[in-house]
C-alpha atoms as a PDB file:
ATOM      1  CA  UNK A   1     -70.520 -35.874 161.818  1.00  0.00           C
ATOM      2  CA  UNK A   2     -71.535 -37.081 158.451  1.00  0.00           C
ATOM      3  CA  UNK A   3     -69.711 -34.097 156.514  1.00  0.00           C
ATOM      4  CA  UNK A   4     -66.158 -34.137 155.776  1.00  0.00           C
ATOM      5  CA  UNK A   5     -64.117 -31.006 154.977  1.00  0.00           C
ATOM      6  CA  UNK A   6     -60.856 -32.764 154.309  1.00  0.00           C
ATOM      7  CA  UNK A   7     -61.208 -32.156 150.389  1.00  0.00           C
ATOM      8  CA  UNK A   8     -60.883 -28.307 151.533  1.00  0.00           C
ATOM      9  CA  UNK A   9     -57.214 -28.994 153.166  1.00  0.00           C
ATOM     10  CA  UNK A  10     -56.209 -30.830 150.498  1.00  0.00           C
ATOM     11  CA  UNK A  11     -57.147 -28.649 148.102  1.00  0.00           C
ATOM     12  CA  UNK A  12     -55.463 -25.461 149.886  1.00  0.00           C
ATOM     13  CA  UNK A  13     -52.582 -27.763 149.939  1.00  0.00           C
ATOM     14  CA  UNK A  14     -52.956 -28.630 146.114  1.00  0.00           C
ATOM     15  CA  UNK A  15     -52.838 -24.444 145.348  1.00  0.00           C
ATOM     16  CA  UNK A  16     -50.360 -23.596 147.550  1.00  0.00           C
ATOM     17  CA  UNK A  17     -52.366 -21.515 149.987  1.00  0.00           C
ATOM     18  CA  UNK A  18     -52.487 -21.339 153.619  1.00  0.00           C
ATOM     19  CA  UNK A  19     -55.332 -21.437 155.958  1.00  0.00           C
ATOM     20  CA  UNK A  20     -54.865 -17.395 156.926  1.00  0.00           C
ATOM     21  CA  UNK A  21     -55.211 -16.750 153.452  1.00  0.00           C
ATOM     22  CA  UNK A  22     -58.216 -18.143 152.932  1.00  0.00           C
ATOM     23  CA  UNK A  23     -60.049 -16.289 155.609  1.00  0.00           C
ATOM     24  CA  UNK A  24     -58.552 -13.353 153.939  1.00  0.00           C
ATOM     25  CA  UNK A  25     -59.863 -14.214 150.181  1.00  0.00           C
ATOM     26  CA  UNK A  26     -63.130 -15.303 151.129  1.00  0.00           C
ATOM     27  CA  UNK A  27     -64.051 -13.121 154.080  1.00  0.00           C
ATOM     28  CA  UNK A  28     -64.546 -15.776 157.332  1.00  0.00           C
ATOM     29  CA  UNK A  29     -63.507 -16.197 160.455  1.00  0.00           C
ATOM     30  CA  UNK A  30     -60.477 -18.131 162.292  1.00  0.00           C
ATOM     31  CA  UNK A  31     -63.222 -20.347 164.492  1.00  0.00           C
ATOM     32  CA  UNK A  32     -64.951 -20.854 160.848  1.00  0.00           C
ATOM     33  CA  UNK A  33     -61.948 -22.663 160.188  1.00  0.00           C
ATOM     34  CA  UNK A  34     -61.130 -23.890 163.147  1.00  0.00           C
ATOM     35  CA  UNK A  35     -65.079 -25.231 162.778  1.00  0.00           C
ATOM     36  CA  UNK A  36     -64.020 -26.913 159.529  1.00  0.00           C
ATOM     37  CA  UNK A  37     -61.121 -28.198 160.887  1.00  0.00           C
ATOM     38  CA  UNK A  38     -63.247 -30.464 163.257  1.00  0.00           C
ATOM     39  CA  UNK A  39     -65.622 -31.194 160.696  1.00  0.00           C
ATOM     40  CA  UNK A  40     -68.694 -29.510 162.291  1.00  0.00           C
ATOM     41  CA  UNK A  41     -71.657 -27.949 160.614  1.00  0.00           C
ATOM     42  CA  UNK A  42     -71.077 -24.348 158.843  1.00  0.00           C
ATOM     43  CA  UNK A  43     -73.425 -22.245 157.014  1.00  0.00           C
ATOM     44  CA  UNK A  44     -74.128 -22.613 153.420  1.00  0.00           C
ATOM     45  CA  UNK A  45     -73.326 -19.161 153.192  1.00  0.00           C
ATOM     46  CA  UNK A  46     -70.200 -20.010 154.266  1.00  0.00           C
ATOM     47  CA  UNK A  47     -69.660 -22.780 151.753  1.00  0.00           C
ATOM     48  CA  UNK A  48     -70.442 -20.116 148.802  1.00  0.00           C
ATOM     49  CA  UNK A  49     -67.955 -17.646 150.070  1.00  0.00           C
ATOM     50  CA  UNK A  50     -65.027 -20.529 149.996  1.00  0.00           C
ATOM     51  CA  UNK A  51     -66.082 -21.663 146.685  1.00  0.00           C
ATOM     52  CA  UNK A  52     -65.922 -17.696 145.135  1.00  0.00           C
ATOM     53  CA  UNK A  53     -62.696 -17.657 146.603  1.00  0.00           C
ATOM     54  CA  UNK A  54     -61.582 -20.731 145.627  1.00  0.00           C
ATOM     55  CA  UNK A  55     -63.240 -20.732 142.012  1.00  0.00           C
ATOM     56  CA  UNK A  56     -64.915 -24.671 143.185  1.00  0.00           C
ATOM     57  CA  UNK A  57     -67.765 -26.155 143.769  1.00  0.00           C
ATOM     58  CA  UNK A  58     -69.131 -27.625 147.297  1.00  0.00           C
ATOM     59  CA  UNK A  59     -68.299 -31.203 145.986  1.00  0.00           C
ATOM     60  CA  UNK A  60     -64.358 -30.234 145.867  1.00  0.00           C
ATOM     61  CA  UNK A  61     -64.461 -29.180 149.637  1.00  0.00           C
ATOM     62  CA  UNK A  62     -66.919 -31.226 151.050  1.00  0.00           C
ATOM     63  CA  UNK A  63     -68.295 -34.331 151.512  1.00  0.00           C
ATOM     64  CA  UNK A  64     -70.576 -36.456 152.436  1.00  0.00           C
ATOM     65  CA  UNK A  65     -70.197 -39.744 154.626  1.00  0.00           C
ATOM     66  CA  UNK A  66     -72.812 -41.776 155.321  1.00  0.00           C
ATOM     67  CA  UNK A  67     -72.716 -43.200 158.839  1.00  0.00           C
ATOM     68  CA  UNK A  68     -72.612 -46.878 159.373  1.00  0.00           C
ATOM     69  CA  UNK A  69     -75.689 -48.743 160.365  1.00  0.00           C
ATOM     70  CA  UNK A  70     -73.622 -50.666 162.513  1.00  0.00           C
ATOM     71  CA  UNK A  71     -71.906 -48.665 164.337  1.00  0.00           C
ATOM     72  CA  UNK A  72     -75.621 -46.993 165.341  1.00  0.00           C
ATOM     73  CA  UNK A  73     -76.036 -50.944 166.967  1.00  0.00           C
ATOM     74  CA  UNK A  74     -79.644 -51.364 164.527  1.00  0.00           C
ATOM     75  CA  UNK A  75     -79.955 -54.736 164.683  1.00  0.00           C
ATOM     76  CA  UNK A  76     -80.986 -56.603 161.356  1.00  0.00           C
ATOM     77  CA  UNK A  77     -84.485 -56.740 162.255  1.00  0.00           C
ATOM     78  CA  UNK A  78     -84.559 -52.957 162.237  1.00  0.00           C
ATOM     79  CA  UNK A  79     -82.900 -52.636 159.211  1.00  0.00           C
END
């Protein structure tokens, strides 16, 4: 998957606060984070309810990684 949600555990790490308590604050579910966990696609809705709770913006808890052109075996004809 192309996303990354590690900046989100590092960041609950950075403040002190556990996973629990962040379904708490900003109203989601245990498979939510057990969906972020795994990097796998949530809703944007979702997103904006971690970043009210967590005062951020998308770029602290998410990104992007662009997958590698190699590893998809294009050769350099196709590229």
């Amino acid at each position: 998957m192309p996303l990354s949600y590690k900046k989100l555990f590092h960041l609950l790490i950075d403040r002190g606060m556990k996973k629990g308590e962040l379904q708490d604050k900003a109203g989601i579910t245990a498979s939510i984070m057990a969906r972020l966990a795994k990097d796998e696609i949530v809703r944007t809705d979702t997103i904006s309810k971690i970043c009210e709770a967590l005062n951020c913006q998308p770029s602290d808890i998410m990104e992007y990684i662009p997958l590698n052109r190699e590893s998809l075996n294009i050769t350099s004809q196709e590229k």
